[in-house]
Protein backbone atom coordinates (compact mmCIF):
# COMPACT_ATOMS: atom_id res chain seq x y z
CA UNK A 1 20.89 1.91 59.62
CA UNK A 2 24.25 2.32 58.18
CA UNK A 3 26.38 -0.56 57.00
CA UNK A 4 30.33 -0.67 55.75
CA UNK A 5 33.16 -3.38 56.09
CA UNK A 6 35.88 -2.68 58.28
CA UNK A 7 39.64 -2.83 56.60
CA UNK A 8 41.55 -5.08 58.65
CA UNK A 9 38.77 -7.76 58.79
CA UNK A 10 36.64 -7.46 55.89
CA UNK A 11 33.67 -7.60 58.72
CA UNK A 12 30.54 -5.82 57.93
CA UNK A 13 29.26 -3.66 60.62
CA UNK A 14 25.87 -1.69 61.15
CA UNK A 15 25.07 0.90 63.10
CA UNK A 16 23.07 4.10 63.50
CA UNK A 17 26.06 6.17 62.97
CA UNK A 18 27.01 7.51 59.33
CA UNK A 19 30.11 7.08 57.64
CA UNK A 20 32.05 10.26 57.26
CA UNK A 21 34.77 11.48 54.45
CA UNK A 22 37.02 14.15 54.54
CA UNK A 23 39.71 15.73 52.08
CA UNK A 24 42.98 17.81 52.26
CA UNK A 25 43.93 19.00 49.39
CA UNK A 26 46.51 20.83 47.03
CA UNK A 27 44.64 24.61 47.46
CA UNK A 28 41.32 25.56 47.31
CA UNK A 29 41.13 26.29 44.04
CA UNK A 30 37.89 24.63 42.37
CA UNK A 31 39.42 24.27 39.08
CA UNK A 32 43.26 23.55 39.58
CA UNK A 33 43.10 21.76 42.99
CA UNK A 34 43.04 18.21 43.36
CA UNK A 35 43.30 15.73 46.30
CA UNK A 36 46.10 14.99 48.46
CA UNK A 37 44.90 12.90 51.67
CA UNK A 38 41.42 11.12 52.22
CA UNK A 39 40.14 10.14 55.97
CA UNK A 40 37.54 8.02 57.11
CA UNK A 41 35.29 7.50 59.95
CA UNK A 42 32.79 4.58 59.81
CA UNK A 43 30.97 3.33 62.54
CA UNK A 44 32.25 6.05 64.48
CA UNK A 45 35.72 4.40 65.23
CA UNK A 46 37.50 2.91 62.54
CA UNK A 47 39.78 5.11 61.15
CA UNK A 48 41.41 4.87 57.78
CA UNK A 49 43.37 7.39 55.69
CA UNK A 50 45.44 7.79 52.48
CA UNK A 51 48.06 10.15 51.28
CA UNK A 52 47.25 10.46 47.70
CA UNK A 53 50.48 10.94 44.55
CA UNK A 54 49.40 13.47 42.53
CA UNK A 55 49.16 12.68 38.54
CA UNK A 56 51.08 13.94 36.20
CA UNK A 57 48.60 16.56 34.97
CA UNK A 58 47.65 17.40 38.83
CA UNK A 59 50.49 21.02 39.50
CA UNK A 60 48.41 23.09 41.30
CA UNK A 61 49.70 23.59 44.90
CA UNK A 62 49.71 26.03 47.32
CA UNK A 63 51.97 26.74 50.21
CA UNK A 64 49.59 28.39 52.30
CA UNK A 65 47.14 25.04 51.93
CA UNK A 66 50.81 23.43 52.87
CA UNK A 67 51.19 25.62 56.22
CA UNK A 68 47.37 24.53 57.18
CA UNK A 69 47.80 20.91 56.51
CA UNK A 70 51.15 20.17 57.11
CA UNK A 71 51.78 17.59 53.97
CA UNK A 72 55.01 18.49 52.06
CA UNK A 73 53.97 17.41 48.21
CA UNK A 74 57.79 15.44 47.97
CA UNK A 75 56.20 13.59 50.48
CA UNK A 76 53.25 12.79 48.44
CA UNK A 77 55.09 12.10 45.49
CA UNK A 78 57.24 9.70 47.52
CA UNK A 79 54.81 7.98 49.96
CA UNK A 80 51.18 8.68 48.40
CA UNK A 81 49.17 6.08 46.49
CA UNK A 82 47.93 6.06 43.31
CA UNK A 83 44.53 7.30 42.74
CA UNK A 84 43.07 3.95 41.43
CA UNK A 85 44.62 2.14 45.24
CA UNK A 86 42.82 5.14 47.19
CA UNK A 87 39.45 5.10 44.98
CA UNK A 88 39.17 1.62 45.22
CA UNK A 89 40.00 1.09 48.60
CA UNK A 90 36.94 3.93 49.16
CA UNK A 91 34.46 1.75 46.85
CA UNK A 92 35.28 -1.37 49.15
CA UNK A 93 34.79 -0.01 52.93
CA UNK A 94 31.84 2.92 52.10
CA UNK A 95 28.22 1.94 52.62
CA UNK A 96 25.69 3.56 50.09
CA UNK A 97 26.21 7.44 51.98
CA UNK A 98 28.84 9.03 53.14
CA UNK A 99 28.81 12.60 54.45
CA UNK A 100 31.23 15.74 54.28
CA UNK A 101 30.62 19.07 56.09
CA UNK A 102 32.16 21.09 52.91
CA UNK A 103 30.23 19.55 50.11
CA UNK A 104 31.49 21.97 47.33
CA UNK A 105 35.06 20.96 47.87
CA UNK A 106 34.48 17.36 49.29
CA UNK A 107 32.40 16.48 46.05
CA UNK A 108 34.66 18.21 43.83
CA UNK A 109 37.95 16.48 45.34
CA UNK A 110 36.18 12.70 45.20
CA UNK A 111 35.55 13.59 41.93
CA UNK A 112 39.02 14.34 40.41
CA UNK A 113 40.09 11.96 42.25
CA UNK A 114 37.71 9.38 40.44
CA UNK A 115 37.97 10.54 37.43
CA UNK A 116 41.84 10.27 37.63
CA UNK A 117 41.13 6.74 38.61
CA UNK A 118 38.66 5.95 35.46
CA UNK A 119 36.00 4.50 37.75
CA UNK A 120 32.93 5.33 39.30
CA UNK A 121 31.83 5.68 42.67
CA UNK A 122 29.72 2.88 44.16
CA UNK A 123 28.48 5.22 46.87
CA UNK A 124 26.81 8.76 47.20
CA UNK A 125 28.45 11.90 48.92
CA UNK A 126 26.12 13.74 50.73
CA UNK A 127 26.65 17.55 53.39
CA UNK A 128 26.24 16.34 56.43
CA UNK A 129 23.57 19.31 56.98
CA UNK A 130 21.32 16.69 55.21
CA UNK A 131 21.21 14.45 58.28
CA UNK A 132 20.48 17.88 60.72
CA UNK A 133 17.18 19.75 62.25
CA UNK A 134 17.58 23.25 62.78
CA UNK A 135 18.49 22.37 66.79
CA UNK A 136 21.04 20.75 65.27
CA UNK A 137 22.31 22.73 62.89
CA UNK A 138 22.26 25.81 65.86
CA UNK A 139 24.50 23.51 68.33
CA UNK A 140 26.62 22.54 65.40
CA UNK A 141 29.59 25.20 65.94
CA UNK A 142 29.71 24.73 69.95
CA UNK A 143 29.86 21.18 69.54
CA UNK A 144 32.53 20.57 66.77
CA UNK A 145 34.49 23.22 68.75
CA UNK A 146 34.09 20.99 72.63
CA UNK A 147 34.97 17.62 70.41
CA UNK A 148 38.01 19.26 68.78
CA UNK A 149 39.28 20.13 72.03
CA UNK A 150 37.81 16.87 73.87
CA UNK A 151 39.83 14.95 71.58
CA UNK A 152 43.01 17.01 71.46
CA UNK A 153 43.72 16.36 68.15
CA UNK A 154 45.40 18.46 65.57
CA UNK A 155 42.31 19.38 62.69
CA UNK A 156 43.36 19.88 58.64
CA UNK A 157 44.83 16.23 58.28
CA UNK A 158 41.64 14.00 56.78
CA UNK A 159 41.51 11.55 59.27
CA UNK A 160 40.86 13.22 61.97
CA UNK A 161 38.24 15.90 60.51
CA UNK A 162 36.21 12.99 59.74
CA UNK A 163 36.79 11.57 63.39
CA UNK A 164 35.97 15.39 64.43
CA UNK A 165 32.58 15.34 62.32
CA UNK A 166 31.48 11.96 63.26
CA UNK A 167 31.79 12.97 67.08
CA UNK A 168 30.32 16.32 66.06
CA UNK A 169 27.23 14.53 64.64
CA UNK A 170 26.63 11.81 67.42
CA UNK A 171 27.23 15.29 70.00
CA UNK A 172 24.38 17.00 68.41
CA UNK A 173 22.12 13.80 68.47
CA UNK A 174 22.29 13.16 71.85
């Protein structure tokens, strides 16, 4: 059983489906990058996302992460929120797990983006290969490719890759 609290009502909701993170970010460089957008899926509908400003010390960007995700960094600077607003906000609505299907980056990315905030995490990031058999694991790539096109959205913006993986996951457990 999974629990979180929704955003609009402060309602906690369970439910057998996992919460699910994802991350765009500056490049995909594991020592310079940094995050720029965080997406949520809990419950397996509420969505919630947050363009992030980078910090001062955060310079690393690259235009050919730009061209994938579409998120201009003067628009960051302008309309993103501070690292301590998006960290926070993440500490309030997780439950105890959430997952990621790219757990090198994801992991990485939460943590800058912590430590930028000075706190800690209240919850654990997990791959979401934790929570697959091998069936699973085999159907994976079929069935993240049908929901992607079932829900005609575009992928590489955080919200809806973790809308993507959490109908991906509840696909493959059917």
């Amino acid at each position: 059983m999974y629990k979180c609290i929704t955003a609009t009502t402060g309602d906690v909701i369970s439910n057998q489906i996992p919460a699910f993170i994802d991350f765009e970010a500056s490049s995909l460089d594991l020592i310079a990058s940094y995050p720029i957008e965080a997406g949520l899926c809990l419950n397996g509908k509420y969505l919630h996302s947050w363009l992030i400003k980078p910090c001062e010390a955060w310079l690393d960007w690259s235009e050919s992460a730009e061209q994938i995700h579409g998120i201009e960094r003067d628009e960051l600077t302008q309309n993103g929120n501070d690292v301590l607003t998006v960290a926070l906000a993440l500490n309030r609505l997780l439950p105890e797990q959430v997952f990621c299907d790219a757990f090198t980056f994801d992991s990485f990315w939460l943590h800058r983006l912590f430590r930028a905030a000075a706190i800690e995490p209240k919850f654990q990031l997990e791959s979401v290969s934790v929570l697959l058999n091998s069936r699973q694991v085999k159907l994976w790539p079929d069935a993240r490719q049908h929901v992607i096109s079932e829900l005609g959205l575009p992928v590489h913006r955080a919200e809806n890759d973790a809308l993507i993986l959490s109908h991906t996951w509840q696909r493959v457990n059917r």
